[in-house]
C-alpha atoms as a PDB file:
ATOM      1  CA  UNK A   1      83.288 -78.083  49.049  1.00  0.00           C
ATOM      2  CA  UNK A   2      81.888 -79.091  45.495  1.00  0.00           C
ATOM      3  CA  UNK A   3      84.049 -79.332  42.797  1.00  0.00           C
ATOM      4  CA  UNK A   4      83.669 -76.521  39.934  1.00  0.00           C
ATOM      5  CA  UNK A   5      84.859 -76.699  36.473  1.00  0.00           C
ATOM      6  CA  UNK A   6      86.976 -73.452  35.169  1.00  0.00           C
ATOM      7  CA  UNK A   7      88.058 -72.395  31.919  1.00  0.00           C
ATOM      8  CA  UNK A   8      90.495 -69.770  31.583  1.00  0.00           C
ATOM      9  CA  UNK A   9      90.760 -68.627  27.744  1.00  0.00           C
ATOM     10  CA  UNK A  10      94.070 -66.485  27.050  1.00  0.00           C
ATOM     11  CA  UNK A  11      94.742 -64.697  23.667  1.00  0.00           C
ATOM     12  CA  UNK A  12      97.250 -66.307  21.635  1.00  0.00           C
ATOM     13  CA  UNK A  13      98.934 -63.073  21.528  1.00  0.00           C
ATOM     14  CA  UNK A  14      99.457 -62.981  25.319  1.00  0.00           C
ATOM     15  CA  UNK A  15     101.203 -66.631  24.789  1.00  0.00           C
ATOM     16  CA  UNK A  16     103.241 -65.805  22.033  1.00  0.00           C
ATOM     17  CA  UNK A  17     104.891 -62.819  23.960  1.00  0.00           C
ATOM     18  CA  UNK A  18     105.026 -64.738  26.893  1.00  0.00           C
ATOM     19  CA  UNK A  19     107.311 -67.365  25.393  1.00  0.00           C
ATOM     20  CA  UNK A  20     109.420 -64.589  23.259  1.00  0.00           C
ATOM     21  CA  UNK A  21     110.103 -62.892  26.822  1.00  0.00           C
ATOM     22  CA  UNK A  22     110.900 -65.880  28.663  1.00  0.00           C
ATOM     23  CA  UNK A  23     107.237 -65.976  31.098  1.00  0.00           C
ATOM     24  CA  UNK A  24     106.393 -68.425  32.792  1.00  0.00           C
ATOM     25  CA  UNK A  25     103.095 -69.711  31.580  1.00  0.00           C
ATOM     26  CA  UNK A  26     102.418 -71.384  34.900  1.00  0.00           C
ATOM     27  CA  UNK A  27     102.875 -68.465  36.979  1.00  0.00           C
ATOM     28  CA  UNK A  28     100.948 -66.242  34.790  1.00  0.00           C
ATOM     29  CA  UNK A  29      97.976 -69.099  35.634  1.00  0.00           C
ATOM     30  CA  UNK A  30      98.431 -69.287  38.785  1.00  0.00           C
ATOM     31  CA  UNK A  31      98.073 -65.268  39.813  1.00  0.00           C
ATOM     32  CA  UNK A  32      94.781 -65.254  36.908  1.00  0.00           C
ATOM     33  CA  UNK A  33      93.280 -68.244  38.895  1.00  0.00           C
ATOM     34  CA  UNK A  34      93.948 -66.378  42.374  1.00  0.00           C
ATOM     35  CA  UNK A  35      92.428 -62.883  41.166  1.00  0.00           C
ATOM     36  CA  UNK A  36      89.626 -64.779  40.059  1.00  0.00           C
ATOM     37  CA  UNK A  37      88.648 -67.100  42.800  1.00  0.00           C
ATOM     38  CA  UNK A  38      89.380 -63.365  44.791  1.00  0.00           C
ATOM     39  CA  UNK A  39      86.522 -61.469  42.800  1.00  0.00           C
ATOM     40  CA  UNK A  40      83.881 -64.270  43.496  1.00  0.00           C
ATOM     41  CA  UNK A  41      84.730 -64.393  46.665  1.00  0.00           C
ATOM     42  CA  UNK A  42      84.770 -60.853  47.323  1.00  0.00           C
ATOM     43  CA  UNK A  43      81.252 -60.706  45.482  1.00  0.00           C
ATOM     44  CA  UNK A  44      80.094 -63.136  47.705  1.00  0.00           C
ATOM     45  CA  UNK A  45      81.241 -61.478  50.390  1.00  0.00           C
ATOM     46  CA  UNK A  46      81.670 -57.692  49.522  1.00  0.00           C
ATOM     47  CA  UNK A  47      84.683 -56.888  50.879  1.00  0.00           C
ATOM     48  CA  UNK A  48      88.169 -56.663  49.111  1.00  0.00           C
ATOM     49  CA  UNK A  49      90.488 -59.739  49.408  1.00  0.00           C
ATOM     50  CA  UNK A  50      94.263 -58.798  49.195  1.00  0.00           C
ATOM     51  CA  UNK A  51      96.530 -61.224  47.246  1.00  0.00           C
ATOM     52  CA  UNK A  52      99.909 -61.911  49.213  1.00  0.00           C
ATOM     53  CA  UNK A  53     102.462 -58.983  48.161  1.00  0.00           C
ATOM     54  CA  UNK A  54     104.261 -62.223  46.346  1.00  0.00           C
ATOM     55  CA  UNK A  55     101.307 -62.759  43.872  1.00  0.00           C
ATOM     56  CA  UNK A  56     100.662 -58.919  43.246  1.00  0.00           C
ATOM     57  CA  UNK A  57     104.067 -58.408  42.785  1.00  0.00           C
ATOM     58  CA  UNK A  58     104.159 -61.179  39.756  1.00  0.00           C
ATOM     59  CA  UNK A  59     101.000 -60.058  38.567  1.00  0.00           C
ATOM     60  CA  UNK A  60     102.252 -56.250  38.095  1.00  0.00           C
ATOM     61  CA  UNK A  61     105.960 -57.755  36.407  1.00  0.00           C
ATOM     62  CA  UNK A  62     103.775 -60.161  34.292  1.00  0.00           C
ATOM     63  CA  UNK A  63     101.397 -57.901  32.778  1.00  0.00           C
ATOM     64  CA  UNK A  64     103.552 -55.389  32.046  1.00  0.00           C
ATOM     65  CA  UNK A  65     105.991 -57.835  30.161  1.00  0.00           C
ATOM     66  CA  UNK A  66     102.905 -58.627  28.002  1.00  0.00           C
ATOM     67  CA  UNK A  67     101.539 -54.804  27.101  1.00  0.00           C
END
């Protein structure tokens, strides 16, 4: 498997609410890595890749923290 470089860019908004609610930053990475590497891989592939219920379920509690 070959190495690939990723850069995730997050609005300094989404950071600032984060810390005034108390997110954790490194969660909130670690579901946006995992839905990405899901959408290429699902575009490679063309079928839908499921997160575990664990990651969709922080996903869902982290973005609505942030709206």
């Amino acid at each position: 498997m070959t190495k690939q470089k990723l850069t995730l860019s997050l609005d300094s908004r989404i950071i600032q609410n984060a810390k005034k609610t108390g997110l954790c930053i490194s969660t909130f990475l670690e579901v946006k890595l995992v839905e990405h590497f899901s959408e290429r891989k699902m575009q490679r592939t063309c079928r839908d890749l499921n997160p575990s219920q664990r990651l969709r379920r922080q996903s869902s509690l982290l973005l609505r923290d942030v709206k």
